[in-house]
Protein backbone atom coordinates (compact mmCIF):
# COMPACT_ATOMS: atom_id res chain seq x y z
CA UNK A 1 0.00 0.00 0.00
CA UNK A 2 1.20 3.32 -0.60
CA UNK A 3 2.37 5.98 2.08
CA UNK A 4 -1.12 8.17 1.95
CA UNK A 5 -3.20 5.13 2.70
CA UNK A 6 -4.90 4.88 6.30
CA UNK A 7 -6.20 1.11 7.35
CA UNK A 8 -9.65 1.75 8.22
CA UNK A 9 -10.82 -2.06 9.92
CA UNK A 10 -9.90 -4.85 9.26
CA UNK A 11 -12.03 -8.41 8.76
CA UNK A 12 -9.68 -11.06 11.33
CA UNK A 13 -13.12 -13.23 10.99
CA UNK A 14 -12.19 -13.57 7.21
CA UNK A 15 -8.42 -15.20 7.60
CA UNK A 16 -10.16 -16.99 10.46
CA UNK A 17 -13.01 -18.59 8.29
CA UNK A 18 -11.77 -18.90 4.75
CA UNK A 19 -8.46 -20.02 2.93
CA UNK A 20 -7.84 -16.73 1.09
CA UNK A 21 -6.61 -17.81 -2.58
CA UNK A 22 -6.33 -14.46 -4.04
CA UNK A 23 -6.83 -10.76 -3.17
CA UNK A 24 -7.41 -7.37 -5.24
CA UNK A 25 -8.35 -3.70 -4.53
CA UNK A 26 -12.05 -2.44 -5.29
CA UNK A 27 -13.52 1.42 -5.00
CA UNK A 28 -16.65 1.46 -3.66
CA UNK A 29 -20.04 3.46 -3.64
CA UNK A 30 -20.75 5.68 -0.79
CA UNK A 31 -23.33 8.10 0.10
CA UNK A 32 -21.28 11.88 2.35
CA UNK A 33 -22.42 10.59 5.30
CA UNK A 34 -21.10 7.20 5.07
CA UNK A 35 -17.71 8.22 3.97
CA UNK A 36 -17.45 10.86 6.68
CA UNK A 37 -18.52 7.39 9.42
CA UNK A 38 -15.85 5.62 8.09
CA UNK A 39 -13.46 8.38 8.26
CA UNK A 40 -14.24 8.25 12.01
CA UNK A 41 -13.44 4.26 12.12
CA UNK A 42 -17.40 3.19 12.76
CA UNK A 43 -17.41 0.15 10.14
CA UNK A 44 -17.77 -3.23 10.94
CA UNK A 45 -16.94 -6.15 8.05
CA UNK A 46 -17.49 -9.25 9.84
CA UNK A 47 -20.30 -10.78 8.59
CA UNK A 48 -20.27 -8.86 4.97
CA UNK A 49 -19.83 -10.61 1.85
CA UNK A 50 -19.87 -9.53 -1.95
CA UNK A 51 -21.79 -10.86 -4.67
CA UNK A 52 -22.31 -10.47 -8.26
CA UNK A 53 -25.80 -9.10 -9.89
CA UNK A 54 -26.71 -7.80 -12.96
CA UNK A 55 -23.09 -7.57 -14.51
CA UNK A 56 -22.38 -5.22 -11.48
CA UNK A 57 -20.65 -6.74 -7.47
CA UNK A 58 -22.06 -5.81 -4.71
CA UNK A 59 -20.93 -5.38 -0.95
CA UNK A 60 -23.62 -6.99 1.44
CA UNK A 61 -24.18 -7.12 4.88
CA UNK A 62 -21.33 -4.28 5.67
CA UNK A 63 -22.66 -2.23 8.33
CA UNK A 64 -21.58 1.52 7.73
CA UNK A 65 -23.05 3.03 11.37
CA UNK A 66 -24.91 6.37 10.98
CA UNK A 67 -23.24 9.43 11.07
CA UNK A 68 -24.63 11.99 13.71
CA UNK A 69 -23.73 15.16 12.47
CA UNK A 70 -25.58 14.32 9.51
CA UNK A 71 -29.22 15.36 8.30
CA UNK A 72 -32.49 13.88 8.37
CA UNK A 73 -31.36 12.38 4.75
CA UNK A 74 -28.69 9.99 6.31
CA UNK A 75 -27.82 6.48 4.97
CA UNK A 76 -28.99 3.09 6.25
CA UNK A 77 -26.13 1.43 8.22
CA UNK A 78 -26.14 -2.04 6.10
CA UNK A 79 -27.26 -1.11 2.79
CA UNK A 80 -26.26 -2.94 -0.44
CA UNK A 81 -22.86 -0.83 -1.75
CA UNK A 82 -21.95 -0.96 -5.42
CA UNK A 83 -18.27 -1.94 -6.35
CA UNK A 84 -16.37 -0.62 -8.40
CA UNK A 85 -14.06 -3.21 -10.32
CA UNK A 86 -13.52 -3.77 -14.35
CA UNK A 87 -15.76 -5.58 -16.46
CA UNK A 88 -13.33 -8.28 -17.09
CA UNK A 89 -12.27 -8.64 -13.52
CA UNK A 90 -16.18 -8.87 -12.55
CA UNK A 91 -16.49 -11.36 -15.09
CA UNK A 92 -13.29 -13.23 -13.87
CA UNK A 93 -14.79 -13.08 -10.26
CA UNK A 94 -18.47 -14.06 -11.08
CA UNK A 95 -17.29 -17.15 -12.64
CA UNK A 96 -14.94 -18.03 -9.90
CA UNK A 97 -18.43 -17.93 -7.01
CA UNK A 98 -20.68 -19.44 -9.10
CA UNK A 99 -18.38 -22.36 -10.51
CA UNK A 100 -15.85 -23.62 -8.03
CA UNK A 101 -17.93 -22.62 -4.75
CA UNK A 102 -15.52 -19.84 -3.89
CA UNK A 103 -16.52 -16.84 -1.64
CA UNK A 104 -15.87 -12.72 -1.64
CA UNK A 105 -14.95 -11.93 1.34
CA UNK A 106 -14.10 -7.87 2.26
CA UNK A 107 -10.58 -8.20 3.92
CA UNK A 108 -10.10 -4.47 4.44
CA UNK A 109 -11.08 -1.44 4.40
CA UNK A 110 -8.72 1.60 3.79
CA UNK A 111 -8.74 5.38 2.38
CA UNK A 112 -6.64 5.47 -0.39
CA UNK A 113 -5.45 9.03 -1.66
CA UNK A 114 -8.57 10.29 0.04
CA UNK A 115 -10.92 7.57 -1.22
CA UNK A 116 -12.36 4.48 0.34
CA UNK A 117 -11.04 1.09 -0.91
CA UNK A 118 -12.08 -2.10 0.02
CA UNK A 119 -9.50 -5.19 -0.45
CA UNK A 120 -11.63 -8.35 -1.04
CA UNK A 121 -10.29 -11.62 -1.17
CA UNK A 122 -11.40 -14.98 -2.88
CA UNK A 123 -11.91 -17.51 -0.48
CA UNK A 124 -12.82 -21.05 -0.01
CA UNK A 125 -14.83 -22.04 3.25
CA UNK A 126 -12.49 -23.41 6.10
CA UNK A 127 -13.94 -26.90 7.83
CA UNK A 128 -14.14 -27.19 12.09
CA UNK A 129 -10.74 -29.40 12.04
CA UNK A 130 -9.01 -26.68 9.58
CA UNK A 131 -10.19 -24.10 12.08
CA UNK A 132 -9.15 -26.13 15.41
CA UNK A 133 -5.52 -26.80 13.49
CA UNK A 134 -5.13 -23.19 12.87
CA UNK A 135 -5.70 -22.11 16.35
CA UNK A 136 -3.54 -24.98 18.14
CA UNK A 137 -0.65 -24.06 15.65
CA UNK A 138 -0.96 -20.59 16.57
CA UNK A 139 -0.89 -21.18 20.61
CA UNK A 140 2.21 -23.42 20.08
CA UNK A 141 4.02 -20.73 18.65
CA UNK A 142 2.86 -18.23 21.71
CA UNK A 143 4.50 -20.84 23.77
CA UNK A 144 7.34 -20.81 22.15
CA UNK A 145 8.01 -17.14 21.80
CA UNK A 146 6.85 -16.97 25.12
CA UNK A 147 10.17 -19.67 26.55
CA UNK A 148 12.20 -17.46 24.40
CA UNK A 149 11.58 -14.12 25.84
CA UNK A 150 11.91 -15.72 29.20
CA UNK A 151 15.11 -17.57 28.38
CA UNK A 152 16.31 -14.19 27.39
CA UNK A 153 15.69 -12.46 30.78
């Protein structure tokens, strides 16, 4: 990422649930008031997913809360949001979901350059014993580093 860019949230229940194959950067669609709550950090990606309709992808279940300063026309918090990709990398994406079973999956969220960019990732659905191997392999390794930095002392 380049210097200018500020990491907004990111989606830990993604790497958690899916093996991420691939990633790639995507503008998306935003009303003022929902760029100016994100600004402030009020997103939450954990449950949101993206999927392809009408030739266009779209971000779902993202909730965007409501901004307060705003007016009585504000935004609802988990709207459908329009992304912006090319037509041949939509095309490239919508036949990776509906033939091999793969998922889009928001990774993160960031303002790029003063514009919001979302970083989805193509994913395929971990099982229970992927998920239980992950999180043993990861508390061996605190041990580990954890008899290291004692060793040191």
């Amino acid at each position: 990422m380049a210097k200018d860019s500020r990491t907004i949230t990111v989606n830990r229940k993604a790497y958690h649930d899916y093996h991420i194959q691939e990633s790639l950067e995507a503008g998306i669609v935003l009303k003022g008031s929902e760029i100016k709550s994100i600004r402030a950090g009020k997103v939450n990606l954990s449950d949101a997913y993206a999927k392809p309709g009408n030739g266009e992808l779209w971000l779902y279940n993202s909730h965007i809360a409501s901004y307060d300063a705003a007016s009585y026309n504000t935004h609802e918090p988990t709207r459908p949001r329009k992304l912006l990709l090319h037509r041949k990398e939509i095309a490239s994406l919508t036949g990776k979901v509906t033939q091999r079973g793969l998922t889009l999956v928001p990774l993160k969220l960031y303002i790029k350059h003063g514009i919001a960019k979302i970083e989805l990732g193509v994913g395929k659905g971990k099982k229970v014993y992927d998920k239980r191997e992950a999180i043993a392999r990861k508390e061996t390794e605190r041990k580990i580093e954890r008899a290291l930095k004692f060793k040191r002392r």
